[in-house]
C-alpha atoms as a PDB file:
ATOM      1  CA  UNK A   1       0.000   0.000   0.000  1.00  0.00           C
ATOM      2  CA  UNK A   2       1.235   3.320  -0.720  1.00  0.00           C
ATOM      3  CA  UNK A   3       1.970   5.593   2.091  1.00  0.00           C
ATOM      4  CA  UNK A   4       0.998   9.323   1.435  1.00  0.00           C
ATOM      5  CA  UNK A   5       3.719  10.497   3.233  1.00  0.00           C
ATOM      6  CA  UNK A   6       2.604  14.573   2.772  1.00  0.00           C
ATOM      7  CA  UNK A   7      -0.822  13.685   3.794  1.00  0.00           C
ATOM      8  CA  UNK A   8       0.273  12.269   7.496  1.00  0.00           C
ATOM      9  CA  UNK A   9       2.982  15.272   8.129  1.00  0.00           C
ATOM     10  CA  UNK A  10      -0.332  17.421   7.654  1.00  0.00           C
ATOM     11  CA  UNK A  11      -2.261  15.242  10.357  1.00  0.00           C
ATOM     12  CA  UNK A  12       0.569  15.043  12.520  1.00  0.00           C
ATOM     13  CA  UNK A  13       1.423  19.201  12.134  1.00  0.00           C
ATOM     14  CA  UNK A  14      -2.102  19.793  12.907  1.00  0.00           C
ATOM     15  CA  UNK A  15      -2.753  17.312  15.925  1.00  0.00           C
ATOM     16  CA  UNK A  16       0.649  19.368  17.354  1.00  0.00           C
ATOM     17  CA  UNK A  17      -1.561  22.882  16.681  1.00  0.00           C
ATOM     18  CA  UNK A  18      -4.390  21.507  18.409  1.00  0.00           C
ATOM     19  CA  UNK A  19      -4.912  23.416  22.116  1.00  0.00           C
ATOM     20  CA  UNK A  20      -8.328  22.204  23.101  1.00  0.00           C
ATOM     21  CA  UNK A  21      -8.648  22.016  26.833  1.00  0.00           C
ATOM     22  CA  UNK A  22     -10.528  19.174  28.192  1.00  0.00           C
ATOM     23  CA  UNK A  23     -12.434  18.844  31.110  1.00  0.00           C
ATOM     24  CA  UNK A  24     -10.779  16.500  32.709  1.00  0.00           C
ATOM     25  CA  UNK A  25      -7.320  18.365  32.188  1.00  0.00           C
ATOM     26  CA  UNK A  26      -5.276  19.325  34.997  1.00  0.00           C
ATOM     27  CA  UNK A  27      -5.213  22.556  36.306  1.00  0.00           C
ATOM     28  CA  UNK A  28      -6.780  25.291  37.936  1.00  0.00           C
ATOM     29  CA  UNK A  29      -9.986  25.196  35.697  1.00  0.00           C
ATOM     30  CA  UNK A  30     -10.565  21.411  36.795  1.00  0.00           C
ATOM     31  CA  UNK A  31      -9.338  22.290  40.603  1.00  0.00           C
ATOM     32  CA  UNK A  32     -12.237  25.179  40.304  1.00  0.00           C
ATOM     33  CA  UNK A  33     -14.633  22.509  39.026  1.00  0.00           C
ATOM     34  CA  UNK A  34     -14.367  19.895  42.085  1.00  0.00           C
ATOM     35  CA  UNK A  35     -14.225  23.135  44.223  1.00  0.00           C
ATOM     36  CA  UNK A  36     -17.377  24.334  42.973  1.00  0.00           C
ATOM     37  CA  UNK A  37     -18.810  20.077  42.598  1.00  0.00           C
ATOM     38  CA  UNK A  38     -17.880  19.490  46.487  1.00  0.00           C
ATOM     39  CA  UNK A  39     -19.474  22.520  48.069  1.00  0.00           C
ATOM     40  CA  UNK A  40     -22.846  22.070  45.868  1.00  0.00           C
ATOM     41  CA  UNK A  41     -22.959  18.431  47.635  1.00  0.00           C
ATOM     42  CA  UNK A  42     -25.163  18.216  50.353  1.00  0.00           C
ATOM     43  CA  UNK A  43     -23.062  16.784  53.710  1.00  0.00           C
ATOM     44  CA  UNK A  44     -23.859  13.252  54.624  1.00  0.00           C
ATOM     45  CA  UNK A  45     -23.895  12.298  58.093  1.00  0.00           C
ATOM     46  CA  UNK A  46     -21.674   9.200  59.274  1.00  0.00           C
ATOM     47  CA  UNK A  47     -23.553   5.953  60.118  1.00  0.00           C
END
């Protein structure tokens, strides 16, 4: 099979570009979130 060699240096230049953050990145946006996640939780009392 022929390898388009051009074609994959595009994919691979463009994956490196890519700067999407995800959610479950680390940081202080996802320290934030369980901030914000733990004080919406209602406290449970011990059994």
């Amino acid at each position: 099979m022929k390898t388009n060699k051009r074609f994959i240096k595009g994919v691979v230049e463009a994956a490196a570009k890519n700067d999407t953050v995800m959610p479950w990145a680390r940081g202080a946006r996802r320290a934030a979130f369980i901030a914000k996640r733990n004080a919406a939780e209602p406290q449970r009392k011990s059994a």
